[in-house]
N, C-alpha and C. Protein backbone atom coordinates (compact mmCIF):
# COMPACT_ATOMS: atom_id res chain seq x y z
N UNK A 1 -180.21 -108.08 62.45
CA UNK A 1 -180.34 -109.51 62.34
C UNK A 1 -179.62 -110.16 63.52
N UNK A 2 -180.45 -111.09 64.02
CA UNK A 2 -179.59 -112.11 64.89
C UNK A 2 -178.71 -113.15 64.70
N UNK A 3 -178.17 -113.45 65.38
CA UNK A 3 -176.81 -114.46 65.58
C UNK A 3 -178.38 -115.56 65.04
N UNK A 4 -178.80 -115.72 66.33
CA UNK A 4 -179.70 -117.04 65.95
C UNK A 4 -180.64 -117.49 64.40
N UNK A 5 -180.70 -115.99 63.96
CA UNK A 5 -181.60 -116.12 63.08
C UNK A 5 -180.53 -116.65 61.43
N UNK A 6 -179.00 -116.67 61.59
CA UNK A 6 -178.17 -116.51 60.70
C UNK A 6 -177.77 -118.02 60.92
N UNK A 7 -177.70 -118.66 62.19
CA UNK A 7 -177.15 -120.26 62.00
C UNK A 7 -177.86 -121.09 62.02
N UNK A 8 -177.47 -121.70 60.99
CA UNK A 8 -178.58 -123.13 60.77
C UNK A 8 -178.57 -123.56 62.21
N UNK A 9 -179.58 -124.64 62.72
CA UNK A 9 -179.92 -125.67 63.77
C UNK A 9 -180.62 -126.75 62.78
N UNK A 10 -180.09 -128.04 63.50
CA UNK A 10 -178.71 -127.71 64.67
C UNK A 10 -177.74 -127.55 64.16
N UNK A 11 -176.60 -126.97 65.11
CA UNK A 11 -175.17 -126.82 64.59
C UNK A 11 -174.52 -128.10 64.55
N UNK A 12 -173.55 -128.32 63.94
CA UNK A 12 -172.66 -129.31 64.32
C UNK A 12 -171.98 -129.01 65.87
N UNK A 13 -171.41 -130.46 66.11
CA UNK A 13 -170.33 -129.95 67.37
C UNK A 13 -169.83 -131.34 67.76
N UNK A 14 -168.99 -131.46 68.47
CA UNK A 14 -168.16 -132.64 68.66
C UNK A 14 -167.58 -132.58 70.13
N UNK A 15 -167.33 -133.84 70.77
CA UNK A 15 -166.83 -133.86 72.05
C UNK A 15 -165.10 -134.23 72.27
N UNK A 16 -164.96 -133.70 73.26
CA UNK A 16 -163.52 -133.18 73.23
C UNK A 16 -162.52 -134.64 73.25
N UNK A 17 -163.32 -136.09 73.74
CA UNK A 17 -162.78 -137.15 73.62
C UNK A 17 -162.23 -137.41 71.92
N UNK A 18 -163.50 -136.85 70.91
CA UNK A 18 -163.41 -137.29 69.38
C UNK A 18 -162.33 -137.28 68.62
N UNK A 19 -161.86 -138.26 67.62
CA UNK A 19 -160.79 -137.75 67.15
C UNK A 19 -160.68 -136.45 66.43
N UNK A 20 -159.54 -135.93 66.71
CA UNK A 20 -159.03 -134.52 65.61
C UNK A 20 -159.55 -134.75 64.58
N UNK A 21 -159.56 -135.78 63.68
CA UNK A 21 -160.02 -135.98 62.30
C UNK A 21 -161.50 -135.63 62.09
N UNK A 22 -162.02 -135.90 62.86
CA UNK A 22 -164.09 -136.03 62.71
C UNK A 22 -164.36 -134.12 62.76
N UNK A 23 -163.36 -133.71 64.13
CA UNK A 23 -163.55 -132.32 63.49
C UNK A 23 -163.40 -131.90 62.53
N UNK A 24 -162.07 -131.82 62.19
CA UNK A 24 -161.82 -131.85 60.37
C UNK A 24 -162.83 -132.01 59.27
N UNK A 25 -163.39 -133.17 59.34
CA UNK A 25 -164.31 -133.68 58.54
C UNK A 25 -165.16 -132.71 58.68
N UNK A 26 -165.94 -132.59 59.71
CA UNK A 26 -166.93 -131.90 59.59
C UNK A 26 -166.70 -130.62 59.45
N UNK A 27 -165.80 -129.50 59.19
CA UNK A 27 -165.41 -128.34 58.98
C UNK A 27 -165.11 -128.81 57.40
N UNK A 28 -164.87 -129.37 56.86
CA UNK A 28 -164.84 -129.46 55.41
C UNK A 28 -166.14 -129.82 54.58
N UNK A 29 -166.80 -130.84 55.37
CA UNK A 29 -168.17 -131.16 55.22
C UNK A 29 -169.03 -130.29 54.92
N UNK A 30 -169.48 -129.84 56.09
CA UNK A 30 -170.34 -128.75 56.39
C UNK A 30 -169.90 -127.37 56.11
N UNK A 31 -168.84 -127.48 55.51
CA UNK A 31 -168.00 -125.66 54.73
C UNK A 31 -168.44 -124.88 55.87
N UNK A 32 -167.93 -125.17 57.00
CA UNK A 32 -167.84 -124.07 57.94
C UNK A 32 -166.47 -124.20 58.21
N UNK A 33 -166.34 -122.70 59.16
CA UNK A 33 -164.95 -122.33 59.51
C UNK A 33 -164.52 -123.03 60.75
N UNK A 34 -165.09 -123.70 61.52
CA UNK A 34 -164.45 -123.95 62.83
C UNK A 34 -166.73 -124.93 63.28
N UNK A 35 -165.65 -125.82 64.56
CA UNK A 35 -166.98 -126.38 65.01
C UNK A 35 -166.57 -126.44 66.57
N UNK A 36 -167.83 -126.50 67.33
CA UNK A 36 -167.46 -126.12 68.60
C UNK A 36 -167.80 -127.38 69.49
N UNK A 37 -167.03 -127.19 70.58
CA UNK A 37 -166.80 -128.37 71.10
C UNK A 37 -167.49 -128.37 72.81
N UNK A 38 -168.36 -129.64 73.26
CA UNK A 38 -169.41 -129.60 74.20
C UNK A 38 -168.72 -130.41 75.15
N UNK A 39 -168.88 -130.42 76.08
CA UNK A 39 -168.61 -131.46 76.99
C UNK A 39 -170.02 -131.93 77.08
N UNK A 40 -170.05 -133.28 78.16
CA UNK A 40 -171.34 -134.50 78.26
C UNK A 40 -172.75 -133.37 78.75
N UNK A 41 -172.32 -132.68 79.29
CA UNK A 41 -173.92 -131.76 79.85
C UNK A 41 -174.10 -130.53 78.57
N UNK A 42 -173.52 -130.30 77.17
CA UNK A 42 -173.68 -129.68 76.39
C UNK A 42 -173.16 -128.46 76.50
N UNK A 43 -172.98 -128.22 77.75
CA UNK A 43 -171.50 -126.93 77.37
C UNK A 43 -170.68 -126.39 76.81
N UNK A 44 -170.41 -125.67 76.19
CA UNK A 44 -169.24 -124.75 75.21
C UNK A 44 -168.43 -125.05 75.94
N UNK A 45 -166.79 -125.88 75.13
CA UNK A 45 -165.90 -125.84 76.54
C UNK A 45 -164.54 -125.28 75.54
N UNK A 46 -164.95 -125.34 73.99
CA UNK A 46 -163.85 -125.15 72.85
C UNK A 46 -164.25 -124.86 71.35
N UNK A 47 -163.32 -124.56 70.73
CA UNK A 47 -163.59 -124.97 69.41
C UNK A 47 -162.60 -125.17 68.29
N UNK A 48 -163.04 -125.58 67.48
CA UNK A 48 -161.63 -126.28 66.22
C UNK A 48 -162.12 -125.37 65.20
N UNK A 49 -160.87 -124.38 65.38
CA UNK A 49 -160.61 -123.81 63.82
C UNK A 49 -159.90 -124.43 62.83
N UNK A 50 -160.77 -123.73 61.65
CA UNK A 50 -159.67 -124.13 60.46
C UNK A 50 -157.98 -123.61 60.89
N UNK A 51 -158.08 -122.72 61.64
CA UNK A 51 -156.72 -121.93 62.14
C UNK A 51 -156.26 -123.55 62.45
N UNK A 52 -156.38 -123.43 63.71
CA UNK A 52 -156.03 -124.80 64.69
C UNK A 52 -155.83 -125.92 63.99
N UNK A 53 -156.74 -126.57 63.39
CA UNK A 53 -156.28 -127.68 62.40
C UNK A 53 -154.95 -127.21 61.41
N UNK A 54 -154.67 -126.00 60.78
CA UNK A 54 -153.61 -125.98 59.73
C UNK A 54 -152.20 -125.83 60.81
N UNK A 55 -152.32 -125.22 62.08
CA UNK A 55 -151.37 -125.07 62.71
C UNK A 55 -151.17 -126.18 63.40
N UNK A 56 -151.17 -127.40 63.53
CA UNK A 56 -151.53 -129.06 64.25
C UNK A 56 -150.59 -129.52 63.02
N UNK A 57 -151.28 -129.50 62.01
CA UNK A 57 -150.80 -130.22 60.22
C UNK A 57 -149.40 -129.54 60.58
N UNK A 58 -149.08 -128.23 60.43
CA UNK A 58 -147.62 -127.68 60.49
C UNK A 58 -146.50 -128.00 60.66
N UNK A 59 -147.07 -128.34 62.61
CA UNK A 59 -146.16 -128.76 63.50
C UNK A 59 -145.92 -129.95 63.71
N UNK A 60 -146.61 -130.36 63.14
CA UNK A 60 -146.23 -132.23 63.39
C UNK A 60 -146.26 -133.35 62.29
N UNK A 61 -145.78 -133.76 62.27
CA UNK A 61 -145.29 -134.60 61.09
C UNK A 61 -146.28 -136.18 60.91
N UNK A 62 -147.15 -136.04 61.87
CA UNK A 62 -148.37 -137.38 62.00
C UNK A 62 -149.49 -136.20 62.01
N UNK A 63 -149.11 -134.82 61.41
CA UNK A 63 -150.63 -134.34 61.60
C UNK A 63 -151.71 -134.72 62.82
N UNK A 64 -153.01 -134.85 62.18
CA UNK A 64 -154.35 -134.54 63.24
C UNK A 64 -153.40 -136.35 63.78
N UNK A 65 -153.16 -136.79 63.10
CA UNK A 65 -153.34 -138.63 63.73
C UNK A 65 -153.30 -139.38 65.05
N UNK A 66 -154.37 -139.79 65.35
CA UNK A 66 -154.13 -140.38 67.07
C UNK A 66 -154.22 -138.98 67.95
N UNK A 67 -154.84 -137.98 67.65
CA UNK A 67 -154.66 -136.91 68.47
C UNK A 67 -156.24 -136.78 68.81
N UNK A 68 -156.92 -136.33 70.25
CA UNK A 68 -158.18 -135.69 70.06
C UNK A 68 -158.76 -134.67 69.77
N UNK A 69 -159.89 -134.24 70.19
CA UNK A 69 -160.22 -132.86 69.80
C UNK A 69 -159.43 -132.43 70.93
N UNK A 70 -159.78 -132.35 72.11
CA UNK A 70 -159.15 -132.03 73.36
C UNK A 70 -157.47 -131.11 73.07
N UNK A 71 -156.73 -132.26 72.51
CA UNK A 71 -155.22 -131.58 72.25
C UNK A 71 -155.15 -130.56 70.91
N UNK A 72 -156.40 -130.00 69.98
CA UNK A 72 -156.18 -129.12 69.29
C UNK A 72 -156.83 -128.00 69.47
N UNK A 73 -157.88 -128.05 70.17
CA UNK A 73 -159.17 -127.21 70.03
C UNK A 73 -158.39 -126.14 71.09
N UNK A 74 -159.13 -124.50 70.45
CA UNK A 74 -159.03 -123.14 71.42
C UNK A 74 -159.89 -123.23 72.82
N UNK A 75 -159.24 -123.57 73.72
CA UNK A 75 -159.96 -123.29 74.93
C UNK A 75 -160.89 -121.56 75.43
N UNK A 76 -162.03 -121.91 76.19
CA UNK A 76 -162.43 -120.65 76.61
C UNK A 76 -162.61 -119.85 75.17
N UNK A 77 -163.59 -120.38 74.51
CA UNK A 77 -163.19 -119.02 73.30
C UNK A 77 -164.37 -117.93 73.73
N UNK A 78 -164.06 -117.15 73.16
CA UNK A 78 -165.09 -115.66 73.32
C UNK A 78 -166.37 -115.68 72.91
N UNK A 79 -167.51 -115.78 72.97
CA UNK A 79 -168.68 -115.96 72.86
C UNK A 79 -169.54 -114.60 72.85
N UNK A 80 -170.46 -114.76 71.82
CA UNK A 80 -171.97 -113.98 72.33
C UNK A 80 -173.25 -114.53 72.18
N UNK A 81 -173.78 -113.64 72.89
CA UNK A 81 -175.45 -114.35 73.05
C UNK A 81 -176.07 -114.05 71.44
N UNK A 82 -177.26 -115.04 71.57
CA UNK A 82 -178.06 -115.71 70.45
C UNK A 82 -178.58 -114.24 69.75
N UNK A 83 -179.31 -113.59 70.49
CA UNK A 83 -179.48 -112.45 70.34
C UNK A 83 -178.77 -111.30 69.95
C-alpha cells in the first residue's frame, strides 16, 4: 500500500506566519498527529507535532499564546515519497 493511497486529500496544512493555536486546532480537529507546514509556493518547510505543541505548553507559562507556527514547528523534517 501507498503513502498516497492511505492519506486523505487534501491534507490539512498551515503557514508558518499562523498562529500556534490554528495548528493545534487542527491536530485536535482533524485527530491527526501533527500537520505540516508550507511556505507561499507550497513547500514542506515544517511540521507541528502533537510532540511540539505539549513541549511549548511545558515550557512556558503563556503556552501556544501570541506565538506562531514558525517558533514551534520541527524544521527540515524527514520525508518520503507518495509512493
Amino acid at each position: 500500500m501507498s503513502i498516497s493511497a492511505s492519506v486523505p486529500a487534501p491534507f490539512p496544512a498551515v503557514s508558518p506566519e499562523e498562529p500556534a493555536t490554528e495548528a493545534a486546532r487542527l491536530i485536535v480537529s482533524r485527530h491527526i498527529g501533527a500537520v505540516p507546514v508550507q511556505d507561499r509556493a507550497g513547500r514542506l518547510i515544517g511540521l507541528v507535532s502533537e510532540h511540539d505543541i505539549v513541549r511549548v505548553i511545558a515550557s512556558r507559562a503563556m503556552g501556544l499564546r501570541g506565538l506562531a507556527v514558525e517558533e514551534v514547528m520541527t524544521r527540515e523534517p524527514v520525508t518520503v515519497g507518495p509512493d
